[in-house]
Structure formats: C-alpha cells, structure tokens
N, C-alpha and C. Protein backbone atom coordinates (compact mmCIF):
# COMPACT_ATOMS: atom_id res chain seq x y z
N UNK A 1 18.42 17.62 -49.23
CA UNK A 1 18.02 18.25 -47.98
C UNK A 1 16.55 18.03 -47.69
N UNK A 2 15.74 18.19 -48.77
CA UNK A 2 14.43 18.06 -48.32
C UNK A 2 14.09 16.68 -48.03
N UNK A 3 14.98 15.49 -49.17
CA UNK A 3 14.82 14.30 -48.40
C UNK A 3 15.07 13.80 -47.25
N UNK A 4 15.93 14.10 -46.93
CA UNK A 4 16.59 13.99 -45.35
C UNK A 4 15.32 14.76 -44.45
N UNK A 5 15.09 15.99 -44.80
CA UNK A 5 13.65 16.45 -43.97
C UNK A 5 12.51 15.75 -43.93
N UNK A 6 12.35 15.18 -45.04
CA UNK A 6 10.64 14.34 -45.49
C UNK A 6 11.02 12.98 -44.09
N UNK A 7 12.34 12.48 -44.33
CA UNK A 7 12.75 11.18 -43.29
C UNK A 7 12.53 11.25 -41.83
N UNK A 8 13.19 12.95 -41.35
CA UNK A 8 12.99 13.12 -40.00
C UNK A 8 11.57 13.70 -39.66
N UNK A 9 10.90 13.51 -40.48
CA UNK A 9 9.34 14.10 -40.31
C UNK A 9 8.71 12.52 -39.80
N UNK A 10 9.42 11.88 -40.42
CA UNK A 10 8.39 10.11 -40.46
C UNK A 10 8.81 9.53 -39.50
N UNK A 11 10.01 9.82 -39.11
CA UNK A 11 10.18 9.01 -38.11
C UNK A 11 10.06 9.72 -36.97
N UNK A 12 9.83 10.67 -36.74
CA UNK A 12 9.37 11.40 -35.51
C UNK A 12 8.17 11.00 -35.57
N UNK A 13 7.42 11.09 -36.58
CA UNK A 13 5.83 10.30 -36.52
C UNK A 13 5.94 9.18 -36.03
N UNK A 14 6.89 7.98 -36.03
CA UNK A 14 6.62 6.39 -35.82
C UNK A 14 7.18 6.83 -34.15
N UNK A 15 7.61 7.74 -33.59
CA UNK A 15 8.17 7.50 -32.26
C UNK A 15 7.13 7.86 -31.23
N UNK A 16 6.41 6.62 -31.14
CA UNK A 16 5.65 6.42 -30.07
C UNK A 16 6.17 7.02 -28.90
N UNK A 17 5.56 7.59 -27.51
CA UNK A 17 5.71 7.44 -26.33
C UNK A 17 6.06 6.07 -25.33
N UNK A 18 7.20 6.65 -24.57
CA UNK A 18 7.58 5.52 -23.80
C UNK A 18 6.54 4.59 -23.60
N UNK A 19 5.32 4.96 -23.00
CA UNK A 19 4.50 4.75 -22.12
C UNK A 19 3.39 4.04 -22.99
N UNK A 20 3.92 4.23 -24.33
CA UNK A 20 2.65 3.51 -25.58
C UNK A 20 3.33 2.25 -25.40
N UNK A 21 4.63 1.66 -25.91
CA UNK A 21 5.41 0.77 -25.61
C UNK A 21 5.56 -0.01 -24.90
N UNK A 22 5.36 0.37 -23.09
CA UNK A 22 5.11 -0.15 -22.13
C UNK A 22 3.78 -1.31 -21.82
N UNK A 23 2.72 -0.54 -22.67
CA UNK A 23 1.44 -0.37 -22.35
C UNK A 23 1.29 -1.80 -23.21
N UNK A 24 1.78 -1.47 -24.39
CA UNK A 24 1.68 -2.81 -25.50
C UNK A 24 2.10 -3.93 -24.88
N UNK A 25 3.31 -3.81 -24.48
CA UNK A 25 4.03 -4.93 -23.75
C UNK A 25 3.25 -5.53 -22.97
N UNK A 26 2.86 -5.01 -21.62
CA UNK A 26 2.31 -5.72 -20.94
C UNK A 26 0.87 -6.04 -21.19
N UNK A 27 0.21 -5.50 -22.09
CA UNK A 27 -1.08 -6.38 -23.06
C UNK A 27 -0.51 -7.60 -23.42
N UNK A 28 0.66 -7.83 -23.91
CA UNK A 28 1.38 -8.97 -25.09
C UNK A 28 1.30 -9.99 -23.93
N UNK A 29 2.12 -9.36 -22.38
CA UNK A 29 2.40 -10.45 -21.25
C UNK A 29 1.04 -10.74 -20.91
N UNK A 30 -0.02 -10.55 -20.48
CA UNK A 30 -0.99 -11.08 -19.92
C UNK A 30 -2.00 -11.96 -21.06
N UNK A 31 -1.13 -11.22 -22.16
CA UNK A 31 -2.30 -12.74 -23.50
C UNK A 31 -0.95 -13.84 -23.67
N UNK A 32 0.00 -13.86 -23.48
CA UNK A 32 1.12 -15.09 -23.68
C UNK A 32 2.04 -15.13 -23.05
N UNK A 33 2.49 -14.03 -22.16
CA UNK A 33 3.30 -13.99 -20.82
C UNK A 33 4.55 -13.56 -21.33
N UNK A 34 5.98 -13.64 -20.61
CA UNK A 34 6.44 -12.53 -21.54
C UNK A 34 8.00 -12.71 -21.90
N UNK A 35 7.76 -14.17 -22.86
CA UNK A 35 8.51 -14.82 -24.00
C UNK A 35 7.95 -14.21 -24.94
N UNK A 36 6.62 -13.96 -24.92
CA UNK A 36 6.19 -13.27 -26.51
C UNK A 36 6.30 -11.60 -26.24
N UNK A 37 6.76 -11.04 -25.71
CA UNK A 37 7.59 -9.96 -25.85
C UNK A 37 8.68 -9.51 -26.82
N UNK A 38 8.23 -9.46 -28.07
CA UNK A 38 9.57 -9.49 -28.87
C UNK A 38 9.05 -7.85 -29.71
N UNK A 39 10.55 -7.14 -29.70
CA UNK A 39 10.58 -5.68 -30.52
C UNK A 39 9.77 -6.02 -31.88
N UNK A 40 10.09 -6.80 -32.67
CA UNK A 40 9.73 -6.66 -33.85
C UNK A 40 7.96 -6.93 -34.14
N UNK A 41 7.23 -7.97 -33.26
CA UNK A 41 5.69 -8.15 -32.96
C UNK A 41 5.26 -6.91 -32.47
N UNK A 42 5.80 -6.42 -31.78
CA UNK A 42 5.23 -5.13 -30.69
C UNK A 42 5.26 -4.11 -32.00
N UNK A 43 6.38 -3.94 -32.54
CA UNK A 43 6.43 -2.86 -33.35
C UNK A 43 4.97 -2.45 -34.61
N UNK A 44 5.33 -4.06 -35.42
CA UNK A 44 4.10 -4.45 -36.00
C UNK A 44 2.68 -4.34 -35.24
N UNK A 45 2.79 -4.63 -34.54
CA UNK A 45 1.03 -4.57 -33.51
C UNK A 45 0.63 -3.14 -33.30
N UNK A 46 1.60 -2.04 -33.48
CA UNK A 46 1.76 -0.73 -33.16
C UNK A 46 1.37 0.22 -34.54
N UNK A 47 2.67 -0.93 -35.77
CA UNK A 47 2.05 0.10 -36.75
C UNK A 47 3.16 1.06 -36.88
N UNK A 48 4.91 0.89 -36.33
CA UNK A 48 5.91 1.38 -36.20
C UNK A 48 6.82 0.88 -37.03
N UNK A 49 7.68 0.93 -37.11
CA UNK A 49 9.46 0.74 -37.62
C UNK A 49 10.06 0.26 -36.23
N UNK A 50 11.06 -0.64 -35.40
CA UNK A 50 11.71 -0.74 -34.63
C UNK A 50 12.55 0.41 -34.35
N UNK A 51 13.08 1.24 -35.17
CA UNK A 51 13.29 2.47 -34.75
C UNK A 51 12.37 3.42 -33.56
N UNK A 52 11.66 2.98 -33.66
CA UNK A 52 10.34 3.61 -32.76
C UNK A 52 11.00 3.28 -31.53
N UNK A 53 11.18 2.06 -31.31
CA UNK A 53 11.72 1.36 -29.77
C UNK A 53 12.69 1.93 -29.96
N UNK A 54 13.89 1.78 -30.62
CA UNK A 54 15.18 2.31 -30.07
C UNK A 54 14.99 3.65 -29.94
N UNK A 55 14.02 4.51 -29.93
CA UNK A 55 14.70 6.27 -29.72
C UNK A 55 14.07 6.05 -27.77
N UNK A 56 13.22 5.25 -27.44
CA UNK A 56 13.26 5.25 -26.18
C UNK A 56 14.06 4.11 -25.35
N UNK A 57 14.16 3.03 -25.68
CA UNK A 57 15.00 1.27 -25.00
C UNK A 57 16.19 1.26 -25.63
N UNK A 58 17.07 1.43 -24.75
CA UNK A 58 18.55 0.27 -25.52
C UNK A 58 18.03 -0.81 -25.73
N UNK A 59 17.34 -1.76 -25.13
CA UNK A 59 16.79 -2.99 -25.88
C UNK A 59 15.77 -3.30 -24.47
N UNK A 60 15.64 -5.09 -24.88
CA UNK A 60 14.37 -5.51 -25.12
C UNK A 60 14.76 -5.76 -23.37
N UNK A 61 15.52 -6.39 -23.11
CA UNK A 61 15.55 -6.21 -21.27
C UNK A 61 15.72 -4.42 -20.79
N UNK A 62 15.65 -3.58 -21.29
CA UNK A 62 15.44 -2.17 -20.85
C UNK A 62 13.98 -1.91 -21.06
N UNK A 63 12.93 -2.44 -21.62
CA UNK A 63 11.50 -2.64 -21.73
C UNK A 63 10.69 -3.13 -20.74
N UNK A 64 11.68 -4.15 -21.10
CA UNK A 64 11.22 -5.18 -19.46
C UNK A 64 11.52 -4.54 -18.10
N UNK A 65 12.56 -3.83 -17.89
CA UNK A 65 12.73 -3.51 -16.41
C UNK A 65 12.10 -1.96 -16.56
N UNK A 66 11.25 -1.34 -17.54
CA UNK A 66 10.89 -0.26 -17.26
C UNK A 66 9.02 -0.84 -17.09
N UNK A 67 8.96 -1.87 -17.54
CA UNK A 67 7.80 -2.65 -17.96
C UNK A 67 7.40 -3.14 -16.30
N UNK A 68 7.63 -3.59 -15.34
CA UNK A 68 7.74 -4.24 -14.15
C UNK A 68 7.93 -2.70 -13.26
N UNK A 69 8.61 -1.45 -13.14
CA UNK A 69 8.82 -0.35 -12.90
C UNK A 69 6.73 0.32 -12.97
N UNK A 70 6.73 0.29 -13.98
CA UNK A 70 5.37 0.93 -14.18
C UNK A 70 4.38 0.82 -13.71
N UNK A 71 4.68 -0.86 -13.63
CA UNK A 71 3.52 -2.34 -13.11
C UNK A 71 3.39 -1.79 -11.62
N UNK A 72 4.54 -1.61 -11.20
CA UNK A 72 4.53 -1.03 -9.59
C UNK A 72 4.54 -0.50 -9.45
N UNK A 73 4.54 0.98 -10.34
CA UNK A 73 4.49 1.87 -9.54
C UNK A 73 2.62 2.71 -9.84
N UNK A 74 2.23 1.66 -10.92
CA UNK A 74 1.05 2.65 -11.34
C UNK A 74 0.16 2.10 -10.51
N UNK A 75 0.07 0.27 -10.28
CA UNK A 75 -1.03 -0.35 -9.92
C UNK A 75 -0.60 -0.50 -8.72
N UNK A 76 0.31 -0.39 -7.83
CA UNK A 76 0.44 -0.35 -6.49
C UNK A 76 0.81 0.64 -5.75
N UNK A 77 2.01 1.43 -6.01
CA UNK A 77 2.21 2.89 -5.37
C UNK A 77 1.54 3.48 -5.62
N UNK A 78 1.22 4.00 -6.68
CA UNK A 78 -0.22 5.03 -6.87
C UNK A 78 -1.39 4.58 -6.77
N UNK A 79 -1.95 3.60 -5.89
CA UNK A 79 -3.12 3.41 -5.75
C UNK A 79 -3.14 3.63 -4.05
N UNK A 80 -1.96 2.95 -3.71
CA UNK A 80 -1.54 2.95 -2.00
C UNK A 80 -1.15 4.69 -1.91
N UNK A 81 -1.14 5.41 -2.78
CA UNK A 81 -1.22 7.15 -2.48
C UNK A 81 -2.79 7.75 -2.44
N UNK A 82 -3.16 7.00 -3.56
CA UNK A 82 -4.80 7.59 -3.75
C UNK A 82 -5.21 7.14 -2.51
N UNK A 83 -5.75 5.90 -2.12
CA UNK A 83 -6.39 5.72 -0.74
C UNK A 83 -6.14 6.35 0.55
N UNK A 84 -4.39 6.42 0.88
CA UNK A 84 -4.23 6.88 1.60
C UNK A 84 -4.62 8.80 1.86
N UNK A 85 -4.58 9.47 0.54
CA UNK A 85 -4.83 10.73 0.85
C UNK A 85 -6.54 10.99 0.16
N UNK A 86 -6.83 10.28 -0.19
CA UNK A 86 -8.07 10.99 -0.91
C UNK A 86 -9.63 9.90 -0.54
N UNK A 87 -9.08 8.89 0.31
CA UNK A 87 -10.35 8.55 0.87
C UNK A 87 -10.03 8.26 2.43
N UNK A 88 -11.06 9.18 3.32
CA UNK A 88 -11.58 9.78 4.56
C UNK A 88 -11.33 8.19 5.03
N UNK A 89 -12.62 7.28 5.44
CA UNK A 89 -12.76 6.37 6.33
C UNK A 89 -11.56 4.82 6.30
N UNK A 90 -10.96 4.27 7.43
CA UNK A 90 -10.70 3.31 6.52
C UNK A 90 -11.29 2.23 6.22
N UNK A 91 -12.25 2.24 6.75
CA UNK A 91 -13.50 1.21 5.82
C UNK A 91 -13.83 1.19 4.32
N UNK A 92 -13.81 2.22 4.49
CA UNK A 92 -13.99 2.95 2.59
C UNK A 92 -12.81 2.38 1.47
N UNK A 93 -11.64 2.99 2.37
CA UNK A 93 -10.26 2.92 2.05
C UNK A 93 -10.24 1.42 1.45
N UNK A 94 -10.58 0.53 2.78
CA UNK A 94 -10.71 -1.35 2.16
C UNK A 94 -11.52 -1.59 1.15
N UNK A 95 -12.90 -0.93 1.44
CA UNK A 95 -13.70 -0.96 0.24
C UNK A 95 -13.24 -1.32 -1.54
N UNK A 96 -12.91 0.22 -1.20
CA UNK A 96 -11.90 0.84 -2.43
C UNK A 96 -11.47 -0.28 -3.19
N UNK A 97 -10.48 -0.64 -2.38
CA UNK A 97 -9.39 -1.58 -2.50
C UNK A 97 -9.71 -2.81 -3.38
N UNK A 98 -10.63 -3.18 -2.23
CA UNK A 98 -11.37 -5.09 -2.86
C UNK A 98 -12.58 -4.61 -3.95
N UNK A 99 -13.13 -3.39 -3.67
CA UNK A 99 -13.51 -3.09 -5.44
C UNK A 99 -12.41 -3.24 -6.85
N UNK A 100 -11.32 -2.36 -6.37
CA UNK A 100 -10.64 -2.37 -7.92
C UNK A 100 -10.32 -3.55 -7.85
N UNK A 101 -9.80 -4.38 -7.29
CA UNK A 101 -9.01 -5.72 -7.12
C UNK A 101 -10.06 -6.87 -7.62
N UNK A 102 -11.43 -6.19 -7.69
CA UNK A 102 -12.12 -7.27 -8.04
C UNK A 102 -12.70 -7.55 -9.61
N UNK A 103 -12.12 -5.55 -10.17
CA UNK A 103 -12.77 -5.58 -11.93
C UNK A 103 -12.40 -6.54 -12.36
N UNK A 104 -13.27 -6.78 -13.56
CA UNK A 104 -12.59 -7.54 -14.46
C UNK A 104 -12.14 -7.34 -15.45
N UNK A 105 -10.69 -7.12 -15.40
CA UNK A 105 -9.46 -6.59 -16.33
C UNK A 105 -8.61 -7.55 -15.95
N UNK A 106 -7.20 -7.52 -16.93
CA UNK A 106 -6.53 -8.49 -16.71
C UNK A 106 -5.02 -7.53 -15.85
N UNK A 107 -5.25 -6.69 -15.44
CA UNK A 107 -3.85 -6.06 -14.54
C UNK A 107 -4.14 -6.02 -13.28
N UNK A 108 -5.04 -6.75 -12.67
CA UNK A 108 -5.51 -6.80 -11.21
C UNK A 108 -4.68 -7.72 -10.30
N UNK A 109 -4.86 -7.39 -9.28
CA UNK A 109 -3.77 -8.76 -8.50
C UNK A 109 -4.13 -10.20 -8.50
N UNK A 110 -3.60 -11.04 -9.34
CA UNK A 110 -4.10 -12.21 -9.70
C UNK A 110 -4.35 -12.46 -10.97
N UNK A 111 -4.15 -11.29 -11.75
CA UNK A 111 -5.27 -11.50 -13.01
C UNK A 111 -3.92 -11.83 -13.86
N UNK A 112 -4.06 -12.07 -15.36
CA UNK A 112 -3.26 -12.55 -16.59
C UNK A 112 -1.92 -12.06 -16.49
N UNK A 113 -2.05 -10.54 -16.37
CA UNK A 113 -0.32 -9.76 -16.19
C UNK A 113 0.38 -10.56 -15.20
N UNK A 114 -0.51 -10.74 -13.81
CA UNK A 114 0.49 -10.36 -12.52
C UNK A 114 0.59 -11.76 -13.02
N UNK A 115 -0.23 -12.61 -12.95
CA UNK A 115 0.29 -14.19 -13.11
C UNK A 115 1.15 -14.37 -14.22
N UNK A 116 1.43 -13.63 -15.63
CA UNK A 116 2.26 -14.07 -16.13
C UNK A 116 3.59 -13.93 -15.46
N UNK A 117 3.36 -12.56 -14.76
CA UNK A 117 4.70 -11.73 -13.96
C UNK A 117 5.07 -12.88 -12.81
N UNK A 118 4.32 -13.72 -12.17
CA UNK A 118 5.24 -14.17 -11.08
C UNK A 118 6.00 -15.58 -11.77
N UNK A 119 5.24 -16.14 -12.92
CA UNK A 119 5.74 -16.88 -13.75
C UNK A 119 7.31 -16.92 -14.09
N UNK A 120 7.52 -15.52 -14.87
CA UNK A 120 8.55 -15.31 -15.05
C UNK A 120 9.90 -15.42 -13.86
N UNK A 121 9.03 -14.89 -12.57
CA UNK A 121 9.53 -14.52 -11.14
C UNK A 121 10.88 -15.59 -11.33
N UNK A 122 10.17 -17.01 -11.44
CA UNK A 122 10.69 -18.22 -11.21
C UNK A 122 12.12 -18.05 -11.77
N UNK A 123 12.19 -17.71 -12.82
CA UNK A 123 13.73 -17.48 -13.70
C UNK A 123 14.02 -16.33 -13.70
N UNK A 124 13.58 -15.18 -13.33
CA UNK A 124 14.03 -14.08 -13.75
C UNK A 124 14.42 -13.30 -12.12
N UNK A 125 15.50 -13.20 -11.65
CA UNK A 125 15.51 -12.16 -10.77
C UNK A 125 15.25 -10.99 -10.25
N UNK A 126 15.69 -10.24 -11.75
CA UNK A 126 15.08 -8.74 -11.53
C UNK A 126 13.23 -8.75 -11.17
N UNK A 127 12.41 -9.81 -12.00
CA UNK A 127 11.38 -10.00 -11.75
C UNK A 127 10.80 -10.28 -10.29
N UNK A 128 11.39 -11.26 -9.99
CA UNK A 128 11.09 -11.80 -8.71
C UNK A 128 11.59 -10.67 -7.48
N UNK A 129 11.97 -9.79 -7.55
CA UNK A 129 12.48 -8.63 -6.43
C UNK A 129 11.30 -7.54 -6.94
N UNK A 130 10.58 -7.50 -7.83
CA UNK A 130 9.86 -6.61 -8.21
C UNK A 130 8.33 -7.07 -7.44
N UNK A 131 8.46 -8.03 -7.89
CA UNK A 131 6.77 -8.99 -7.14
C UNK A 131 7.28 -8.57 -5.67
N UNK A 132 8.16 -9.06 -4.96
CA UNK A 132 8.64 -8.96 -3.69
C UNK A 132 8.10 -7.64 -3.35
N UNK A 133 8.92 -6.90 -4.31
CA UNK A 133 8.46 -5.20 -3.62
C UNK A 133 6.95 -4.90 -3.26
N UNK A 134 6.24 -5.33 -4.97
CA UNK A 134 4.55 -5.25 -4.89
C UNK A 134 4.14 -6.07 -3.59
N UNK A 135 4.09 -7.18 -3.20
CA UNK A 135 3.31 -7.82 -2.39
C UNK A 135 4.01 -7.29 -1.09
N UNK A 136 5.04 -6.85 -0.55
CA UNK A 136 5.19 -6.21 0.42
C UNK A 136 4.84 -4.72 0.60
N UNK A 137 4.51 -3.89 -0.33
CA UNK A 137 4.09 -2.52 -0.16
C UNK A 137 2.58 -2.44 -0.67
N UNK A 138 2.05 -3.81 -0.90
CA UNK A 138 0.38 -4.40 -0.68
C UNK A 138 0.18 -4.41 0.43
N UNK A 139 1.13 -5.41 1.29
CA UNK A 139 0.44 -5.80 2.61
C UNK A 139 0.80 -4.81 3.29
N UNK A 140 1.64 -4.04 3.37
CA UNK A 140 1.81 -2.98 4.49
C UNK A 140 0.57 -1.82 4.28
N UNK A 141 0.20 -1.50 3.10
CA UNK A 141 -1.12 -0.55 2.42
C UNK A 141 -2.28 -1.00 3.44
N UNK A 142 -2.48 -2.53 3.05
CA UNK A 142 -3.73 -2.96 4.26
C UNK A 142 -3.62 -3.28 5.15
N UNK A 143 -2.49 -3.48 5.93
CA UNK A 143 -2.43 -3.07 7.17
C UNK A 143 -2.16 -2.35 7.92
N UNK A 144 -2.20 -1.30 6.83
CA UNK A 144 -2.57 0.01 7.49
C UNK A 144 -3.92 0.20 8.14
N UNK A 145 -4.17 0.35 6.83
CA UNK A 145 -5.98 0.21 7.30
C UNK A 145 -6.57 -0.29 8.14
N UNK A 146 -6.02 -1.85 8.38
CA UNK A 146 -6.67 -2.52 9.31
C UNK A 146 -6.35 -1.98 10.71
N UNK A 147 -5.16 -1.35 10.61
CA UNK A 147 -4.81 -0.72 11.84
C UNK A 147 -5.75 0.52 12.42
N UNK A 148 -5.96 1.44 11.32
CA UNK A 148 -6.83 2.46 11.56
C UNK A 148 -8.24 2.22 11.86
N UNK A 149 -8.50 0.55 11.64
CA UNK A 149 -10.09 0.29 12.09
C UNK A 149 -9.94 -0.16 13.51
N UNK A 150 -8.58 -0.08 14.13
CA UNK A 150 -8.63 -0.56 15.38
C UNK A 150 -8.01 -1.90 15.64
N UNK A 151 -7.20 -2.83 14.96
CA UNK A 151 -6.71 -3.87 14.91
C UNK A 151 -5.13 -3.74 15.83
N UNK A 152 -4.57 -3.98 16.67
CA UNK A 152 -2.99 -4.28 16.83
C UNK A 152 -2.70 -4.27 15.63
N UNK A 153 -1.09 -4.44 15.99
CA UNK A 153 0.21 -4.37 14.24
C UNK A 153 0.05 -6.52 13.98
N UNK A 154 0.39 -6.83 14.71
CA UNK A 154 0.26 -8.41 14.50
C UNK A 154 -1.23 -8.97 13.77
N UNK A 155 -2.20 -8.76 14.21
CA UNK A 155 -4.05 -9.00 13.71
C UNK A 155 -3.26 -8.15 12.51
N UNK A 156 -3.25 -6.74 12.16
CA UNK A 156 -3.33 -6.20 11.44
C UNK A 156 -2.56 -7.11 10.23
N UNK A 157 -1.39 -7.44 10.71
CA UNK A 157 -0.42 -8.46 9.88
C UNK A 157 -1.70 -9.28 8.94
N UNK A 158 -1.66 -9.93 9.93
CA UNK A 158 -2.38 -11.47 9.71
C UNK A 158 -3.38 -11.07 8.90
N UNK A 159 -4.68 -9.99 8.62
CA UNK A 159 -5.73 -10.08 8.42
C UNK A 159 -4.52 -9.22 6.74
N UNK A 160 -4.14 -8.32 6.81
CA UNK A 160 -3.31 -8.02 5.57
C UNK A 160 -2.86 -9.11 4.81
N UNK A 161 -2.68 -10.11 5.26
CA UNK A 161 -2.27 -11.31 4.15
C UNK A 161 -3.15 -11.86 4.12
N UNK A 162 -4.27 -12.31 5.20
CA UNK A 162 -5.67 -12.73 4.32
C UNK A 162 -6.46 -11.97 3.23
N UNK A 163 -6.24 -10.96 3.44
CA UNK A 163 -6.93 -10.23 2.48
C UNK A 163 -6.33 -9.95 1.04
N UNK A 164 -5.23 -10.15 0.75
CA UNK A 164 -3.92 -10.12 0.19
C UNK A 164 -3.81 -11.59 -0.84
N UNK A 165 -4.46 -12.71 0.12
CA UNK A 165 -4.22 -13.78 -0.19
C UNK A 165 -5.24 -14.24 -0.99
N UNK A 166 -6.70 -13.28 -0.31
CA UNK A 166 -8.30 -14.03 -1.00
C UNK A 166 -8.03 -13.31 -2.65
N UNK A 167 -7.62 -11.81 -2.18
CA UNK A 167 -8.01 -10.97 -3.74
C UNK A 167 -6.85 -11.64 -4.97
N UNK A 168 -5.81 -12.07 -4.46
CA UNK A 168 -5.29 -12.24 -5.77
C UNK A 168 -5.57 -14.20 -5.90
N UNK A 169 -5.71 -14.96 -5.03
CA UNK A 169 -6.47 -16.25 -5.39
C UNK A 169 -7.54 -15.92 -6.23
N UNK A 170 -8.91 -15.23 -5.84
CA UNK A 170 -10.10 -15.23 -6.21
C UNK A 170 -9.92 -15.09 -8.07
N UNK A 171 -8.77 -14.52 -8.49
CA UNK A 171 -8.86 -13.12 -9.23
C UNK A 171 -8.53 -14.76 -10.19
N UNK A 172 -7.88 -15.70 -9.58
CA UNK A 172 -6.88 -16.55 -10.35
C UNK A 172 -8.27 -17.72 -10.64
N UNK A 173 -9.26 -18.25 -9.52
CA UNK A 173 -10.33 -18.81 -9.97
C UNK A 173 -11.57 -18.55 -10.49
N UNK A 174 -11.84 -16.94 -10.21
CA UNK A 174 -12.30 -17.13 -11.41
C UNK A 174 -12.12 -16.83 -12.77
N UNK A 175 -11.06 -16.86 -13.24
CA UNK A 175 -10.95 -17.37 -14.82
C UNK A 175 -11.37 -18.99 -15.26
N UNK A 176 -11.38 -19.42 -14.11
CA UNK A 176 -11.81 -20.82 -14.85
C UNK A 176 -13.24 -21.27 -14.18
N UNK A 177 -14.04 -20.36 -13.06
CA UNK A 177 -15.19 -20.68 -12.80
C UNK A 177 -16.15 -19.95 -13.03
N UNK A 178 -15.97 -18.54 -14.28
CA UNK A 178 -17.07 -18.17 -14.63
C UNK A 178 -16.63 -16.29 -13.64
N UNK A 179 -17.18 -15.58 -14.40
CA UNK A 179 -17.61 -14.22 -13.46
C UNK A 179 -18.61 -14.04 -13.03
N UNK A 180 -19.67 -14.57 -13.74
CA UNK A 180 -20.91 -14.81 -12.89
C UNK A 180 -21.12 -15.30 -11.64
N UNK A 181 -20.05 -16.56 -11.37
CA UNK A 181 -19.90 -17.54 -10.29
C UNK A 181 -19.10 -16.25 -9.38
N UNK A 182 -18.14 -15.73 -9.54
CA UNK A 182 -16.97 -15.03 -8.65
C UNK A 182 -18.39 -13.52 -8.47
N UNK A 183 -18.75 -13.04 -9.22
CA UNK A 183 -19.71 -11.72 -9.10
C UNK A 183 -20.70 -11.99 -7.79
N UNK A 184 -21.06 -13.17 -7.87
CA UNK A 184 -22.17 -13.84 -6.40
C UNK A 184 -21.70 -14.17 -5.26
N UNK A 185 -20.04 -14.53 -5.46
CA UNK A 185 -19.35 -14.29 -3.63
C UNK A 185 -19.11 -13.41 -3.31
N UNK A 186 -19.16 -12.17 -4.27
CA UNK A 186 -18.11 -11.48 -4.32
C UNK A 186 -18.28 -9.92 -2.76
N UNK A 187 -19.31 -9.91 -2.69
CA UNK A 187 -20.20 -9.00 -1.65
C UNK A 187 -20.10 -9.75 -0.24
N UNK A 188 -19.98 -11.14 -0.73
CA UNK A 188 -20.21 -11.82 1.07
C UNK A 188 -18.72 -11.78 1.16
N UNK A 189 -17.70 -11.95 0.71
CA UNK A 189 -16.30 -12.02 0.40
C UNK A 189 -15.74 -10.56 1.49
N UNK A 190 -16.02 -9.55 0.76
CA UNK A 190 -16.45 -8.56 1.52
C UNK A 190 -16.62 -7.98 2.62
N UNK A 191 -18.11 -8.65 3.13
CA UNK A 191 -18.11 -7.99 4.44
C UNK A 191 -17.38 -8.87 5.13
N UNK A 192 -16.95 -10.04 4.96
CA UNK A 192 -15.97 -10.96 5.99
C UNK A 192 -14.77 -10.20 5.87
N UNK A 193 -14.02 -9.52 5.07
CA UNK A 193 -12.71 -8.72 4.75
C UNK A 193 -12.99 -7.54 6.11
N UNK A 194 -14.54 -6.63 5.60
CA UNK A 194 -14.16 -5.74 6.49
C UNK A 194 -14.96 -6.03 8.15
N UNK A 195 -14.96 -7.37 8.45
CA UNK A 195 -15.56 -7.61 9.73
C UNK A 195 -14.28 -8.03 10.70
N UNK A 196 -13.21 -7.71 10.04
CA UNK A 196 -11.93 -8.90 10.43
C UNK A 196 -11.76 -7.81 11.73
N UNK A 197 -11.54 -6.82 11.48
CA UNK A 197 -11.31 -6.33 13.25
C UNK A 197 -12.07 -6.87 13.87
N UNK A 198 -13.56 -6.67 13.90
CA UNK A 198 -14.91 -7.36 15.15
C UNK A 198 -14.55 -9.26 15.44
N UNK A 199 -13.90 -9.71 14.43
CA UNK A 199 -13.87 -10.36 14.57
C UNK A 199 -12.76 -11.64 15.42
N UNK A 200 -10.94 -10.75 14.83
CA UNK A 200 -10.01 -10.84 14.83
C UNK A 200 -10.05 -10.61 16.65
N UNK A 201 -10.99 -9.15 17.13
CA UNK A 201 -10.84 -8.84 18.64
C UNK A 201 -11.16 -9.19 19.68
C-alpha cells in the first residue's frame, strides 16, 4: 500500500500542465519545425516519464491540434481582444500592433514558429485551416483600425494586407539581414503603416 502511494505521489509530480507541454512543443517547432515534435524528446527536455503526456494527450496529433489551438488563440485572439478593449486611440491600437509584431522572439508573425507552421500548412490540413483562420482574423483586427482612422471598408482592406504583408515578410528578412539592419527601418516602416489613411485618401 505504501508502495503504490510512494508511485502515485511521483507521478503526480512528473504531470506537467497542459500548457507546459504545449509551450515545449512549440519551442521544439520554431528550432526544427514540427517533425521534431516527438513525445519521447519533449518528455526528456522536460525531465518527465511519457506518462506525463498521456494524463493530458491521447497522442502526439492531440498535441498538435491543441498546439495550433493555443498558437491562435493566445497570439491572435487575445491580442485582437487586448487592443480592441484596452487601448483608447486607433493609432495607438496600430502602434501596439507593429510594436509586438516587431520583438524579437521567435512566435511573432513571420518569425521561426509561424514559418515552421505554414511549412507544415503545405501537408497538413488541419494546419493549413488554422493559418487560414490566423491571417483572416489578423486582417480583419487591422482593418478595423484602419477603419476607425477614417479609411472606407475596401482602403481599409487593402492597407490591412499591406500591413499584414510588411510585418510578417520583415519578421522573415530579418533573420538573415541582421536586427540591427531591420531595428533602423523599423520606425520609418511605421509611420508609412500609420500614414496609410492620409495617404490611401
């Protein structure tokens, strides 16, 4: 009895949170994309038993579709909630926007994750309806905005996929031209984003 107790003590210890799991994963996808997604590396990298995964995943495609779930809903729905209720102007709002989009981390639009993610897109269905969702509840986010600076729904369109189009390109060159190089457009980049009504009218 007490052995059986000492067992369910340890392995309640190795049972990570969903959300630890998740988190690993998509670290693993943006350093090798996400063939190297495998239970037994993740587990090891963690410091677990695979038991750990199974008390939350039936398996390794239930990772993945909670993995792509998270992706969208943390870095795009909940960011398209924050702006919309908790910053006043929508100048600011764009601001906001082409700030986070511009850190340098690798879960940004363009950066290591999303590019491994559209990678996969190519073969993977469930994947490719997930990107779909993100880049359509992107562009509708900023063209919102652009709407609220005074743009029509059509300009508003148009300037939403330019803007849509620079942040996750930019995000993709500069990994190979330096952050220093991308840090020095990155302000003139900018005010051309938020001049697009004066300009667009």
């Amino acid at each position: 009895m007490a052995r059986a107790q000492v067992q369910a003590n340890t392995d309640q210890s190795e049972r990570l949170s969903k959300q630890d799991w998740i988190t690993a994963a998509l670290h693993v996808v943006g350093k090798g994309g996400v063939a190297q997604v495998r239970i037994e590396v993740l587990a090891r990298s963690l410091g677990v038993t695979k038991g750990s995964f199974y008390w939350h995943f039936k398996d390794r495609n239930a990772l993945l579709g909670e993995m792509l779930r998270f992706w969208q809903q943390s870095l795009t729905s909940a960011v398209g909630q924050f702006v919309r209720t908790k910053i006043e102007t929508p100048r600011d709002r764009l601001a906001y926007l082409i700030g986070l989009a511009s850190e340098d981390r690798d879960d940004v639009p363009g950066g290591t994750i999303e590019h491994a993610l559209r990678e996969w897109a190519r073969s993977s269905e469930l994947a490719r309806h997930a990107i779909s969702e993100v880049d359509s509840e992107r562009l509708a986010i900023i063209s919102e905005i652009y709407r609220d600076m005074g743009m029509g729904k059509a300009h508003a369109d148009s300037a939403a996929l330019l803007a849509l189009s620079h942040l996750i390109g930019v995000n993709v060159i500069h990994r190979d031209v330096g952050l220093q190089a991308f840090r020095a457009q990155r302000e003139i980049c900018l005010g051309f984003l938020l001049e697009l009504p004066e300009r667009m009218s």
